[in-house]
C-alpha atoms as a PDB file:
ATOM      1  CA  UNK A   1     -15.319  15.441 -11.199  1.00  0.00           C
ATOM      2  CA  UNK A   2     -12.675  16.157  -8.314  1.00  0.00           C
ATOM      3  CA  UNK A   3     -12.223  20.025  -9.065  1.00  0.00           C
ATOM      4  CA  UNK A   4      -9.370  22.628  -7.568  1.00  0.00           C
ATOM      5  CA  UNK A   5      -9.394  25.743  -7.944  1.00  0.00           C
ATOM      6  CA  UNK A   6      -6.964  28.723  -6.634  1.00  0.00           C
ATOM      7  CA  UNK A   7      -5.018  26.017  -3.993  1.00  0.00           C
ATOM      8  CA  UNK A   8      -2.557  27.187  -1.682  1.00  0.00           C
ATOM      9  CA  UNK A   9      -1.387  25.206   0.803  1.00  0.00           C
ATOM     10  CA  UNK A  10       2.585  25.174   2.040  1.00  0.00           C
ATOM     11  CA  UNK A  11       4.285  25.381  -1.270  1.00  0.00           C
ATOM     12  CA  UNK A  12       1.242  24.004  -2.894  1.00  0.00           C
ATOM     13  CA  UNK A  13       0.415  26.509  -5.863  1.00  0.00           C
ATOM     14  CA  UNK A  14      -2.298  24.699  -8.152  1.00  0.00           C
ATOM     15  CA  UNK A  15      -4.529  27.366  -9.440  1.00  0.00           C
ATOM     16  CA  UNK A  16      -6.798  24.848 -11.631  1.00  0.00           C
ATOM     17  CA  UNK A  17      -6.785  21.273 -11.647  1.00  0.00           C
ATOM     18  CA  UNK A  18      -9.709  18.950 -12.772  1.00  0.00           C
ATOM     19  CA  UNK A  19      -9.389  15.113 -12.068  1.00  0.00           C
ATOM     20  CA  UNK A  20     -12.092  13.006 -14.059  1.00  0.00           C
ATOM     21  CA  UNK A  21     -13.041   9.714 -13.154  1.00  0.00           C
ATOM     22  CA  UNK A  22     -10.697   6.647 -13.389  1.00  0.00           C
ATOM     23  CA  UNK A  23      -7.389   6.376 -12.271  1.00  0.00           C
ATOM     24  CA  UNK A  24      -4.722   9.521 -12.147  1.00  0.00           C
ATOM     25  CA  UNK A  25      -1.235   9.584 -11.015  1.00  0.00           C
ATOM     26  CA  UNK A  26       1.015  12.224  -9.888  1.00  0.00           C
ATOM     27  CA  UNK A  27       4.239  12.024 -10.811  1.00  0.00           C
ATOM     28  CA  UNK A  28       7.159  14.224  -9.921  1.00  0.00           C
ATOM     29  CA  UNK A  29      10.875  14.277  -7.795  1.00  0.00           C
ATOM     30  CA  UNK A  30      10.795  13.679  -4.086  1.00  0.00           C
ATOM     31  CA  UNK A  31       9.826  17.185  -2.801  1.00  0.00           C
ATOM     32  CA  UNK A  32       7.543  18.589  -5.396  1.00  0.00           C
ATOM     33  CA  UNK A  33       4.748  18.068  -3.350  1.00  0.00           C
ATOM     34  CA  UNK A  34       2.704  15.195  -4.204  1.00  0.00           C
ATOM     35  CA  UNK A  35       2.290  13.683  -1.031  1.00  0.00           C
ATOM     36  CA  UNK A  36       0.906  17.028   0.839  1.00  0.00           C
ATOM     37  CA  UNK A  37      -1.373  17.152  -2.737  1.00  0.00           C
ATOM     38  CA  UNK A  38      -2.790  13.573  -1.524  1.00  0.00           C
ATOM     39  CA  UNK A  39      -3.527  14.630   2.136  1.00  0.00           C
ATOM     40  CA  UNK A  40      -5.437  18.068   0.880  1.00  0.00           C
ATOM     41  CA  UNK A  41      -7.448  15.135  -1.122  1.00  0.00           C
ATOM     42  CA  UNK A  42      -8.129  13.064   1.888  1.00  0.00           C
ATOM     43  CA  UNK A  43      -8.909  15.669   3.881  1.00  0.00           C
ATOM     44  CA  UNK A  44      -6.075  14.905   5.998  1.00  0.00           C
ATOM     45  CA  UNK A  45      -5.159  18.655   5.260  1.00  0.00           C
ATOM     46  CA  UNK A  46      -6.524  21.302   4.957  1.00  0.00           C
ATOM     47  CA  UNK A  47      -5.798  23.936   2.240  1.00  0.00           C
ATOM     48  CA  UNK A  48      -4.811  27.569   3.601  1.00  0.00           C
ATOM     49  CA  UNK A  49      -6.819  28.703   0.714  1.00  0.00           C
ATOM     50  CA  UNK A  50      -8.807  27.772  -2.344  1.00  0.00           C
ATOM     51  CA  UNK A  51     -11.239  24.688  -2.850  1.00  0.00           C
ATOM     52  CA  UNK A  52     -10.779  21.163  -3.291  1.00  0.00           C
ATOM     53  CA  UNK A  53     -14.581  19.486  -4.543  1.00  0.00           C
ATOM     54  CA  UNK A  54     -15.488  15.697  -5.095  1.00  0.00           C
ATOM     55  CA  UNK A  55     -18.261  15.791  -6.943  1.00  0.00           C
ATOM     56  CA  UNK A  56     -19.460  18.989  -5.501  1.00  0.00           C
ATOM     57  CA  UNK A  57     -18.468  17.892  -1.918  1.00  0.00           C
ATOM     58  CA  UNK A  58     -15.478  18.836   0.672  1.00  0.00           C
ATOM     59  CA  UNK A  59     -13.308  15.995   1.228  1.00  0.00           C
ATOM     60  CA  UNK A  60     -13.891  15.702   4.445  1.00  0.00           C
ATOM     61  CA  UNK A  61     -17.524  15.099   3.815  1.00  0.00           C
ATOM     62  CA  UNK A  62     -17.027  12.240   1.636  1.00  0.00           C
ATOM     63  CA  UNK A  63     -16.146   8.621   1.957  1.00  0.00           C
ATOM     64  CA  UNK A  64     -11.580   8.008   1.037  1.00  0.00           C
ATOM     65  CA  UNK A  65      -9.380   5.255   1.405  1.00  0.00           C
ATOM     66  CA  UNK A  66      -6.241   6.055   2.310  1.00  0.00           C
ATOM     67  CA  UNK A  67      -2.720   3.846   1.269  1.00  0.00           C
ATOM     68  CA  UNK A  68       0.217   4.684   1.990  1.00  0.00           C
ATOM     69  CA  UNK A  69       3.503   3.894   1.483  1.00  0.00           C
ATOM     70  CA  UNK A  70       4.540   2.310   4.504  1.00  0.00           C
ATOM     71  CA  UNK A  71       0.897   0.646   5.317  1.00  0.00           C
ATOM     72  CA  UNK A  72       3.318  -0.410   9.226  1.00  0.00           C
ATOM     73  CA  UNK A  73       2.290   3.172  10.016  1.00  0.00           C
ATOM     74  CA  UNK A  74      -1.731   2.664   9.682  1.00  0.00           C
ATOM     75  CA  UNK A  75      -1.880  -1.004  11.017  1.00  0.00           C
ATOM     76  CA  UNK A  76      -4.087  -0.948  14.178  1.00  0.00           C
ATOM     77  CA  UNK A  77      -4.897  -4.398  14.758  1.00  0.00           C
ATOM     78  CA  UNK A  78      -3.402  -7.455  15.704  1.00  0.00           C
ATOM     79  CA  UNK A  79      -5.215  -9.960  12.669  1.00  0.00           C
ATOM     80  CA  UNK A  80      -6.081  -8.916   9.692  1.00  0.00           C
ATOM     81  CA  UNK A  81      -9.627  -9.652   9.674  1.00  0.00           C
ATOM     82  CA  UNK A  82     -10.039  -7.568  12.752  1.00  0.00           C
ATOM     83  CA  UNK A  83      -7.747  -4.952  10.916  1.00  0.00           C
ATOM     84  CA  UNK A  84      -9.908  -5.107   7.425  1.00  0.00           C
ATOM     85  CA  UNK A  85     -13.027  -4.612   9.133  1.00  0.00           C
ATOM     86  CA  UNK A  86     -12.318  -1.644  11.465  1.00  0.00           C
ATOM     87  CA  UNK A  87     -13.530   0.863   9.128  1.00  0.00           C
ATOM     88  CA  UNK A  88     -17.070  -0.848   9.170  1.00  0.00           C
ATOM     89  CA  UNK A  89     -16.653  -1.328  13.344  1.00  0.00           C
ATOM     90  CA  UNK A  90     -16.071   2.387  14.150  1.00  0.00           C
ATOM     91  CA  UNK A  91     -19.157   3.261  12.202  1.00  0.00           C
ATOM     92  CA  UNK A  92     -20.886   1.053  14.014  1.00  0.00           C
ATOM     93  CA  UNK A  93     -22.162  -1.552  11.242  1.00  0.00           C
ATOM     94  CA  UNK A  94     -24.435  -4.460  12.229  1.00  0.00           C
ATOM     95  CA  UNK A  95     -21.416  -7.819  13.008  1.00  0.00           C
ATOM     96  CA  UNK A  96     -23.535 -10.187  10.695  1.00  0.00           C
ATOM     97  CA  UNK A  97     -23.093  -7.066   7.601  1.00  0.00           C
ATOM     98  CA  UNK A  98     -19.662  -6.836   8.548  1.00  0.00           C
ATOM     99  CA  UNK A  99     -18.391 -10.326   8.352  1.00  0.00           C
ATOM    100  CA  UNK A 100     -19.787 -10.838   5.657  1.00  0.00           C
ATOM    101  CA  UNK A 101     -18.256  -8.140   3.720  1.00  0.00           C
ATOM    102  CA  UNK A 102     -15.103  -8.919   5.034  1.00  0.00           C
ATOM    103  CA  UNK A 103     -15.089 -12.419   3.749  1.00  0.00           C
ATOM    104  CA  UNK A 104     -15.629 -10.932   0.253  1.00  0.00           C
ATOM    105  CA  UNK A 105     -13.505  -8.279   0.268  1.00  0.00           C
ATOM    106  CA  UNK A 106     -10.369 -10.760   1.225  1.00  0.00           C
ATOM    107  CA  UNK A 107     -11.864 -13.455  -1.077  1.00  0.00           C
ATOM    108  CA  UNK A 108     -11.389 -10.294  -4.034  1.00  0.00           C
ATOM    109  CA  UNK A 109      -8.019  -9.491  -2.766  1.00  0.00           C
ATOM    110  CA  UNK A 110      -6.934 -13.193  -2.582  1.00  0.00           C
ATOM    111  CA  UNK A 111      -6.041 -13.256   1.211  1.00  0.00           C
ATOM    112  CA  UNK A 112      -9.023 -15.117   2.809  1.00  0.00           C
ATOM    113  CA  UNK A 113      -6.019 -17.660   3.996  1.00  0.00           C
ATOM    114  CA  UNK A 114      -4.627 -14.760   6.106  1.00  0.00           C
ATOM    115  CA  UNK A 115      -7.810 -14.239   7.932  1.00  0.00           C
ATOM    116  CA  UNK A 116      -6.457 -15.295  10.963  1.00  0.00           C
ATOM    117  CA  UNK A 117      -2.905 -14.621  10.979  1.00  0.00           C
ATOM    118  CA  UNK A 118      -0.947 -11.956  13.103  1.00  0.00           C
ATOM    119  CA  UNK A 119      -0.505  -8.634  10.706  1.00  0.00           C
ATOM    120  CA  UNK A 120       3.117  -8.155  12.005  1.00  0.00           C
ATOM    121  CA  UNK A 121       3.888 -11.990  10.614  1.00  0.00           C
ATOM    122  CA  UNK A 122       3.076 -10.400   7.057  1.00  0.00           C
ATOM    123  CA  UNK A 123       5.420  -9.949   4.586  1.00  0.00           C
ATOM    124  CA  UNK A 124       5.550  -6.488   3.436  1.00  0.00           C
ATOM    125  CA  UNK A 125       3.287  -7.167   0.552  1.00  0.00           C
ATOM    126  CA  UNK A 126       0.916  -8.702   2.282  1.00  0.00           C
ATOM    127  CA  UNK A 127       0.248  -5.985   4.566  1.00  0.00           C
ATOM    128  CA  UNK A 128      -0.077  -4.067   1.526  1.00  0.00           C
ATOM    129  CA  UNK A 129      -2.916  -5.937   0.120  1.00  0.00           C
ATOM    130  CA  UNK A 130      -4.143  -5.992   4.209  1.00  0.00           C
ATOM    131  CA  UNK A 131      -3.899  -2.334   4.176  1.00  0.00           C
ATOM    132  CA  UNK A 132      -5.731  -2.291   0.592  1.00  0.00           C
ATOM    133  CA  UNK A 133      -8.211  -3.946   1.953  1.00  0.00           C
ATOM    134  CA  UNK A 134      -9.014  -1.650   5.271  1.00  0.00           C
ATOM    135  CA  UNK A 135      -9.411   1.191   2.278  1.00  0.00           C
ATOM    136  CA  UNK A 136     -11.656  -0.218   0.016  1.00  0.00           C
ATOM    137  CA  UNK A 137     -14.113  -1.727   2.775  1.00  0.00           C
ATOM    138  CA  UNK A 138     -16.442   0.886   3.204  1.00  0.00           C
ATOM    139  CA  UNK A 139     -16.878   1.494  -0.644  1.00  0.00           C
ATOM    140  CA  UNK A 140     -15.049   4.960  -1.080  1.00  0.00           C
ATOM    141  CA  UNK A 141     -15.818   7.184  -4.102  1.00  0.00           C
ATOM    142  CA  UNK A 142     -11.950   8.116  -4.251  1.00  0.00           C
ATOM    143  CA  UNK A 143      -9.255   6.463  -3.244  1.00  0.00           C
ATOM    144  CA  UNK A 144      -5.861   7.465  -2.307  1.00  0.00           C
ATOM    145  CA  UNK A 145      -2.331   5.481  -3.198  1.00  0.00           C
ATOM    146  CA  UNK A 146       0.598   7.402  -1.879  1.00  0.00           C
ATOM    147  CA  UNK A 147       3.643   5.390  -3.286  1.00  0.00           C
ATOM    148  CA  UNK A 148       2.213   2.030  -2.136  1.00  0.00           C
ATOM    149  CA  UNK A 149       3.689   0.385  -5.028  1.00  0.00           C
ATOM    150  CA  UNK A 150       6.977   1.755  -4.256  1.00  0.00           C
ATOM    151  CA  UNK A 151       8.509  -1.485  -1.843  1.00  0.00           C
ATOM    152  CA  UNK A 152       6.453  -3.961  -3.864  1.00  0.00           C
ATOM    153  CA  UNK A 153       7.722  -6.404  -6.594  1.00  0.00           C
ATOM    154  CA  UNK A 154       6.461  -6.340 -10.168  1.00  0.00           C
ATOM    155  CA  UNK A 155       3.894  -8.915  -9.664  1.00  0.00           C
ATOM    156  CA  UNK A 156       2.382  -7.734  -6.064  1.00  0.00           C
ATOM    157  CA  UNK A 157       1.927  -4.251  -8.034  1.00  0.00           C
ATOM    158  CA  UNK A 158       0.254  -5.310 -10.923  1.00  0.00           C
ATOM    159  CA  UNK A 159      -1.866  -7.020  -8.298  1.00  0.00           C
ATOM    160  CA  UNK A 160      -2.559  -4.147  -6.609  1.00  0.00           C
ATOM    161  CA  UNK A 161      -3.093  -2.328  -9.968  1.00  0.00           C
ATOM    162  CA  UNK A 162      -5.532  -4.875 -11.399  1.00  0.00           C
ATOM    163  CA  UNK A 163      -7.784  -4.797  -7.930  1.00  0.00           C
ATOM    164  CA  UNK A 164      -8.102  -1.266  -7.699  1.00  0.00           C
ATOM    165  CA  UNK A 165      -9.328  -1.220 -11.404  1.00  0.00           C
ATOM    166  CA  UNK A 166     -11.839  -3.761 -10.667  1.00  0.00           C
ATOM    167  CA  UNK A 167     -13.570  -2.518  -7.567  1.00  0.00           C
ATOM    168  CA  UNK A 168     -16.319   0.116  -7.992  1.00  0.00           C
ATOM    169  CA  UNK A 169     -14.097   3.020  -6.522  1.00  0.00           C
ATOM    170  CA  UNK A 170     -14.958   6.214  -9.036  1.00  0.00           C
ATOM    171  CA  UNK A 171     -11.578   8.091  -8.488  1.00  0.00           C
ATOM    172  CA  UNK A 172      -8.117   6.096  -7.778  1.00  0.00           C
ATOM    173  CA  UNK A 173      -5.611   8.993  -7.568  1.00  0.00           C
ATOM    174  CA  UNK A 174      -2.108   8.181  -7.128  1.00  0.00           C
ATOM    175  CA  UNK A 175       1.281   8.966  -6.319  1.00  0.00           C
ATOM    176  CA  UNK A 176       3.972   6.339  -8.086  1.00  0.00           C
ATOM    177  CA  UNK A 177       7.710   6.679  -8.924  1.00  0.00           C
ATOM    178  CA  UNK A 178       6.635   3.525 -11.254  1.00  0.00           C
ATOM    179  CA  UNK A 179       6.948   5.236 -14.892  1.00  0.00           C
ATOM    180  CA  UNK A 180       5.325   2.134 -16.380  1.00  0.00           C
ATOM    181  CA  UNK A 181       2.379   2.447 -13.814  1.00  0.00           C
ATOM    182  CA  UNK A 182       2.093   5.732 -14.572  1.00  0.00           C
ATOM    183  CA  UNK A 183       1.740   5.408 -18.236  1.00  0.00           C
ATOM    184  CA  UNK A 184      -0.944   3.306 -17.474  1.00  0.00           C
ATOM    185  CA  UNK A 185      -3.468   5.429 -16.191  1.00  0.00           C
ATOM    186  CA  UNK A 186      -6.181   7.138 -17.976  1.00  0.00           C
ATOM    187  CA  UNK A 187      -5.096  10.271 -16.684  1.00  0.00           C
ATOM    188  CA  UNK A 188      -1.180  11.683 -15.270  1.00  0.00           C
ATOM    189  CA  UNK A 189      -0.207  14.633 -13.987  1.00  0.00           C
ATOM    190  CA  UNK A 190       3.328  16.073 -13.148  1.00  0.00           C
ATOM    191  CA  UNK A 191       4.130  17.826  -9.862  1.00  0.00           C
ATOM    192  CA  UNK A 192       7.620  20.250  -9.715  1.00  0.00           C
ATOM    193  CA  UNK A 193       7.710  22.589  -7.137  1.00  0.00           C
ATOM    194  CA  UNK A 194       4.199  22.721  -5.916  1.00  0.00           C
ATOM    195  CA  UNK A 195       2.834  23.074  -8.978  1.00  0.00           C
ATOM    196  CA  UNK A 196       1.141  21.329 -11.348  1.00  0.00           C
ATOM    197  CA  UNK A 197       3.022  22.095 -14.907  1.00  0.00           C
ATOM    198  CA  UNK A 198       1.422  19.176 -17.081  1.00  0.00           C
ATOM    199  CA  UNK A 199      -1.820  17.189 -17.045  1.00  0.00           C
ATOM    200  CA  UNK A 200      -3.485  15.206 -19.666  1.00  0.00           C
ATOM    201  CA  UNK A 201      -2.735  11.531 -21.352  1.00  0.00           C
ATOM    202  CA  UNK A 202       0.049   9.720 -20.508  1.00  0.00           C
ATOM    203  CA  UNK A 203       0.824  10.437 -24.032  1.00  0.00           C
ATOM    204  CA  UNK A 204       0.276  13.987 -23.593  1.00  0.00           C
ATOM    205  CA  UNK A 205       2.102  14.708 -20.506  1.00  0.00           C
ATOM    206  CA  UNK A 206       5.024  11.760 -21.798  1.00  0.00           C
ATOM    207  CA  UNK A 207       5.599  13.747 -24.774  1.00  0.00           C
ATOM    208  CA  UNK A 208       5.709  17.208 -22.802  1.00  0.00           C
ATOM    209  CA  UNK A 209       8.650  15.228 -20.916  1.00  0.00           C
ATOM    210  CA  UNK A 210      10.632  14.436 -23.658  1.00  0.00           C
ATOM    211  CA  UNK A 211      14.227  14.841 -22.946  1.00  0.00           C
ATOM    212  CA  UNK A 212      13.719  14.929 -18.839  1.00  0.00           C
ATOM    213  CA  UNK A 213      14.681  11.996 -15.934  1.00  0.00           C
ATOM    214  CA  UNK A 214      10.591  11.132 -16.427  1.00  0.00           C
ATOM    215  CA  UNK A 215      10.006  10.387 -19.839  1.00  0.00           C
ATOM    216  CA  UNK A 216      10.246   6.264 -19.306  1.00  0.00           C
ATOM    217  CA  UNK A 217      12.585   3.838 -21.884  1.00  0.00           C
ATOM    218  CA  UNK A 218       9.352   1.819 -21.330  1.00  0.00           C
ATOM    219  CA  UNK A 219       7.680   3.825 -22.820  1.00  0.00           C
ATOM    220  CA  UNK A 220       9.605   5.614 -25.794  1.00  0.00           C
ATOM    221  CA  UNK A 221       9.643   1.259 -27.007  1.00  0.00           C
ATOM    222  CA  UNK A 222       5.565   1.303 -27.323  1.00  0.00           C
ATOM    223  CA  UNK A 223       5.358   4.763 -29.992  1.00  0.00           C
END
């Protein structure tokens, strides 16, 4: 279990928060802090106080992948098979290993054809799925989707959403302005102000909404 406890960190106020294994997304207005909840995650930040634990280990111990919204911002390669397997080349993985699992991990992500190609000839959605694939390389036990889905069309999202449920990553945690993405995760959470003010179910957290700009049309049509 990811576990945070007494969490301060600019207007970051989450006294308790357990995530379980599976997927989670955090949902909230622009502002309320989800993003800078993401980075304490990743270990990108650092909390002024309190603890963040992955399975009784500081984030910055443990292996993350890391997608953002605007993957432009990450991209350090020219080609994408040069950009997918950085993560494997800076820890200084034998070429033969690495090739290899490059081969598969495009061949899962359905963008072996792209091998080759230039990253900034990609559409935006395919440097999504280039960027997806740089994250999940070196097998992280969480991994981190800061409004990816936010540029992408229907179908590259439920892409996205149906690869990161079948690779062996133990937490996905998520950001999304998506309400029917959200309501498909096994856990949700809602951000406002810093805080944390309701986790649980979708159902749970849906029906806590009731009446507010996030409780989805979507999803009022499936009770």
């Amino acid at each position: 279990m990811i576990l945070i406890r007494d969490l301060r960190y600019g207007r970051l106020s989450i006294d308790s928060l357990g995530i379980t294994p599976g997927v989670t997304s955090i949902i909230g207005a622009n502002g309320s802090g989800k993003t800078s909840l993401l980075k304490i995650l990743a270990g990108i930040a650092s909390p002024d106080t309190g603890t963040v634990l992955i399975d009784g280990i500081p984030p910055r111990e443990c292996e993350i992948g890391w997608l953002g919204e605007f993957p432009d911002r990450n991209l350090l390669f020219s080609r994408v098979i040069d950009e997918i397997a950085s993560p494997l080349r800076f820890r200084r993985t034998p070429a033969a290993l690495i090739r290899q699992r490059v081969l598969d991990c495009m061949d899962m992500l359905g963008i072996s054809a792209l091998a080759e190609r230039k990253v900034q000839e990609l559409s935006g959605g395919e440097k999504v799925m280039v960027a997806l694939g740089a994250a999940l390389i070196g097998g992280p036990g969480l991994l981190i989707l800061d409004e990816c889905d936010s540029h992408l069309d229907i179908g590259r999202s439920a892409e996205v959403e149906r690869i990161t449920r079948a690779s062996a990553v133990r937490y996905v945690v998520q950001s999304t302005q998506q309400m029917d993405t959200a309501a498909r995760s096994d856990r949700l959470a809602f951000m406002e102000n810093g805080r944390i003010t309701h986790a649980g179910t979708p159902e749970e957290v849906f029906a806590a909404l009731a009446g507010t700009p996030f409780y989805p049309l979507s999803w009022k049509c499936r009770q």
